[in-house]
Protein backbone atom coordinates (compact mmCIF):
# COMPACT_ATOMS: atom_id res chain seq x y z
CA UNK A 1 -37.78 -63.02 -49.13
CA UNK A 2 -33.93 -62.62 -48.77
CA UNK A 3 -34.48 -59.40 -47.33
CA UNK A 4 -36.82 -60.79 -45.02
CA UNK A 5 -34.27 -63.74 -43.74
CA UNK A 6 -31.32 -61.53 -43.30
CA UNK A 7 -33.23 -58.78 -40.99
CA UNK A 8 -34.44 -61.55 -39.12
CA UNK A 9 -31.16 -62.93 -38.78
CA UNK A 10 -29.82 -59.79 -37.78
CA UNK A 11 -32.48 -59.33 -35.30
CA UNK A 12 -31.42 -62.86 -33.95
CA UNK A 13 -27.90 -61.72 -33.87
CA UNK A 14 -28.61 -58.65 -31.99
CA UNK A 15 -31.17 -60.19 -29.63
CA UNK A 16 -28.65 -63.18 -29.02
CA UNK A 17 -25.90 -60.24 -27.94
CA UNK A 18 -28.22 -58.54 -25.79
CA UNK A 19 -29.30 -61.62 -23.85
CA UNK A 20 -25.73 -62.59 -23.74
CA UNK A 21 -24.50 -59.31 -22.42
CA UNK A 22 -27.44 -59.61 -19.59
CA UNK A 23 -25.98 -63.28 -18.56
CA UNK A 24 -22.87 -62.20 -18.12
CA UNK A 25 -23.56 -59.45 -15.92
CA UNK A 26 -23.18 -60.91 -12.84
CA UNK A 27 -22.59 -59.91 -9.23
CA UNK A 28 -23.06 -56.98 -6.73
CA UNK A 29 -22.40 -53.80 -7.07
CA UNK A 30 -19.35 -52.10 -4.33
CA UNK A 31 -21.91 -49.92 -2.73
CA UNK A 32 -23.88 -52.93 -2.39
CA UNK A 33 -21.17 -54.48 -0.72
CA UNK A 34 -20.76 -51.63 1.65
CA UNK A 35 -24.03 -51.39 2.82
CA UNK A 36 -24.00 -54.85 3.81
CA UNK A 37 -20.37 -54.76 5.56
CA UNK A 38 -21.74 -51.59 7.31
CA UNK A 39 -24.79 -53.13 8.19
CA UNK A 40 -22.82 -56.40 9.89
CA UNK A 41 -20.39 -53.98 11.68
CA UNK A 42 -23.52 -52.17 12.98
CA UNK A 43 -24.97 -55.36 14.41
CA UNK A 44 -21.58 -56.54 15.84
CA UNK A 45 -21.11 -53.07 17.90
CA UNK A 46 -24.56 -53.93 19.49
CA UNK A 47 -24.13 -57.59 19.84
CA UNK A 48 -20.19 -57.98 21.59
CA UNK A 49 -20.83 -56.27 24.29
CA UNK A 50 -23.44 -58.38 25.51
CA UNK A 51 -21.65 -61.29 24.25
CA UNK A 52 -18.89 -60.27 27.15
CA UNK A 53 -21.50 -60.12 29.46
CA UNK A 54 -22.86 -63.18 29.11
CA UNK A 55 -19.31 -64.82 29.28
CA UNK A 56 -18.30 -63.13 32.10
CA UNK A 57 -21.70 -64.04 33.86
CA UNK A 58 -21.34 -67.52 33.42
CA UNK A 59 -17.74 -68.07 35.29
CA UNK A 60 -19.21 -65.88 37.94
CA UNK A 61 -21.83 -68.45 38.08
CA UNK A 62 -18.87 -71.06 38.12
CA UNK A 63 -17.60 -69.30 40.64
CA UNK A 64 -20.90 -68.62 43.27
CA UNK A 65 -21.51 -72.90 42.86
CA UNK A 66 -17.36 -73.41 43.85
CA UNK A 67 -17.48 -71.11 46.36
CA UNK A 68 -20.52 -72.42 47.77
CA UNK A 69 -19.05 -75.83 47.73
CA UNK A 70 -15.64 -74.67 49.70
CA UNK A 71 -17.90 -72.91 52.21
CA UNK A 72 -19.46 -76.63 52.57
CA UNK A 73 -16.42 -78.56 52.55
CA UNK A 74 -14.93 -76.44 55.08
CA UNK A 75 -17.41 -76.70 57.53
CA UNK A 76 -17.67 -80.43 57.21
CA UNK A 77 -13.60 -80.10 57.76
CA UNK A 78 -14.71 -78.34 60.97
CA UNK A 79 -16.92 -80.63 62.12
CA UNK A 80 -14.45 -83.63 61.36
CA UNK A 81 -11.31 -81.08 62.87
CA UNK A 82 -12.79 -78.45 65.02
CA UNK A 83 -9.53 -77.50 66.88
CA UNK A 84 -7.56 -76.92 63.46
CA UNK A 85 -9.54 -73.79 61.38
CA UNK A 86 -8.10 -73.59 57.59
CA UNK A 87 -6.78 -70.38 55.73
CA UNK A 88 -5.45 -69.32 52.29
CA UNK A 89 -5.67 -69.71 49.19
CA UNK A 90 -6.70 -73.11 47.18
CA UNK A 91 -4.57 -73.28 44.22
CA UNK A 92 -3.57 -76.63 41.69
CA UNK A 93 -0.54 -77.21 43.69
CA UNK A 94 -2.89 -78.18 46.86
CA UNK A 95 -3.84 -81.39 44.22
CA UNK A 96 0.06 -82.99 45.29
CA UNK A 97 -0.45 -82.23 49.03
CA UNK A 98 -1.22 -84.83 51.60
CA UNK A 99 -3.66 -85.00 54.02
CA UNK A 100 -1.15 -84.00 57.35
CA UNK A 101 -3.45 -82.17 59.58
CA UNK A 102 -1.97 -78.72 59.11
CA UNK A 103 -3.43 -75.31 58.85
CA UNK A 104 -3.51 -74.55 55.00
CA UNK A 105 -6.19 -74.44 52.64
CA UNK A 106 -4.74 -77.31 51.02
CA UNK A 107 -6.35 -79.73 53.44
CA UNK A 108 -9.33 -79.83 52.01
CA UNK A 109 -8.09 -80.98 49.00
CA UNK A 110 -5.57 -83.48 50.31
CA UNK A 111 -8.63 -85.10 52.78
CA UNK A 112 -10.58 -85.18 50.16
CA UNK A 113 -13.37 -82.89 51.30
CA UNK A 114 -12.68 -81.21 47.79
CA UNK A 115 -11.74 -83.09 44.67
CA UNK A 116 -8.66 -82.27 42.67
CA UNK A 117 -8.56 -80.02 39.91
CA UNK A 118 -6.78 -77.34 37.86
CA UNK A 119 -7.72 -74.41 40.70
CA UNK A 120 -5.34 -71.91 38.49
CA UNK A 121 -7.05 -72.47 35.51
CA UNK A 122 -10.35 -70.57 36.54
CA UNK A 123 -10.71 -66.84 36.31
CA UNK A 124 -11.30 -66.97 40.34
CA UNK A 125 -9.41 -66.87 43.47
CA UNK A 126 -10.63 -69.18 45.63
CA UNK A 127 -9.65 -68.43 49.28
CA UNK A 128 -10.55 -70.61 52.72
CA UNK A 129 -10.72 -69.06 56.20
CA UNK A 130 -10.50 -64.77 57.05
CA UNK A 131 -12.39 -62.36 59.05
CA UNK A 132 -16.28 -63.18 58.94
CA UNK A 133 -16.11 -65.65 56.11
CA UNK A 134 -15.78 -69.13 54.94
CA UNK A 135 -14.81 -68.89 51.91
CA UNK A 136 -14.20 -66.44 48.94
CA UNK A 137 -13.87 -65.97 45.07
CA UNK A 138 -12.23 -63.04 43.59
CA UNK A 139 -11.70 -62.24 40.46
CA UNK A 140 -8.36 -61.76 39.46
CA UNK A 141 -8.16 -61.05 35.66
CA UNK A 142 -10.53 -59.09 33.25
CA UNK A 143 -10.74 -55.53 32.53
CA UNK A 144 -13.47 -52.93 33.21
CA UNK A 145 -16.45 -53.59 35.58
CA UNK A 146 -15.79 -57.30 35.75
CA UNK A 147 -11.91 -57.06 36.98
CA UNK A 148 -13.93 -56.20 40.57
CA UNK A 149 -16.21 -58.86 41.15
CA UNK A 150 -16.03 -61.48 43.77
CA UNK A 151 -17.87 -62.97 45.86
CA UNK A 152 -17.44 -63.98 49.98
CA UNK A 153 -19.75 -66.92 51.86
CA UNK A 154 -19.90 -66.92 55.57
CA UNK A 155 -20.25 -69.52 57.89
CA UNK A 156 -23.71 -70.61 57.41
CA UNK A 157 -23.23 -70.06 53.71
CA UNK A 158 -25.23 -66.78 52.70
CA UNK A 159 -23.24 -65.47 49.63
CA UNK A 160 -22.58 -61.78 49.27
CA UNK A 161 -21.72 -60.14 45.88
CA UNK A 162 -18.95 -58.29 46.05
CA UNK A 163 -18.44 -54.77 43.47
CA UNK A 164 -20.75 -54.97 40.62
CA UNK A 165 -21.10 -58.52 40.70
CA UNK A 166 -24.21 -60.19 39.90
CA UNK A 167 -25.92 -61.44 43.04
CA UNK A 168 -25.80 -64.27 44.07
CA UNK A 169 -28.16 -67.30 43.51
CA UNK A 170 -30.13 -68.88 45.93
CA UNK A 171 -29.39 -72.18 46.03
């Protein structure tokens, strides 16, 4: 009978260890953790580029709906001024200009044909008056493909995509 409680014992003991052992064993393996940080990088590659895309779409998009509003604004300034046409460039500094009947872009800011806001802070020229158009939006920062787009509205406000910008919308 003693012989019989102390194997059992022992295989209580030993079982005890073994599911201990297994408990404690806890975690993943590095190759594990390779394949999964490979797998992630893998997805990323494919991912960020049309990530970029999509940004860069979307302030082009910005850019078609302000450009089709200078286009409008300055032809409503014609209407309202038709001996004094507009050119140059729109910028935040137009926001502290007043409405003087002079030649500059900046009057449609300071009449209040546009309202006033941070012009610099968009990735887009905007530009009033020129040969054949209205108005214009160029990009001026960016790398690659999307350093070239821009687009150009003419005076009964088609829009025109300009390098391998997306076209435009119809609106």
């Amino acid at each position: 009978m003693l012989r019989r409680s102390v194997r059992w014992l022992v295989w209580v003991i030993r079982y005890a260890r073994g599911r201990k052992m297994r408990k404690t064993k806890k975690g993943f393996t590095l190759i594990e953790l390779v394949v999964v940080v490979l797998i992630m990088g893998i997805l990323t590659s494919i991912g960020l580029p049309y990530y970029y895309k999509t940004i860069e779409s979307a302030k082009a998009s910005d850019a078609v709906s302000i450009g089709h509003l200078l286009a409008n604004s300055y032809r409503m300034y014609l209407v309202d001024h038709p001996t004094t046409p507009l050119s140059g460039q729109i910028t935040t500094a137009c926001n502290g200009v007043l409405c003087s009947g002079g030649s500059a872009a900046c009057q449609l800011v300071a009449c209040n044909y546009v309202a006033k806001q941070d012009w610099d802070g968009s990735s887009y020229i905007f530009t009033i008056g020129g040969a054949g158009t209205t108005a214009s939006a160029r990009r001026y920062e960016g790398t690659g493909e999307y350093a070239l787009w821009g687009y150009d509205f003419n005076d009964i406000g088609a829009c025109t995509a300009l390098g391998t910008a997306p076209m435009c919308p119809k609106f």
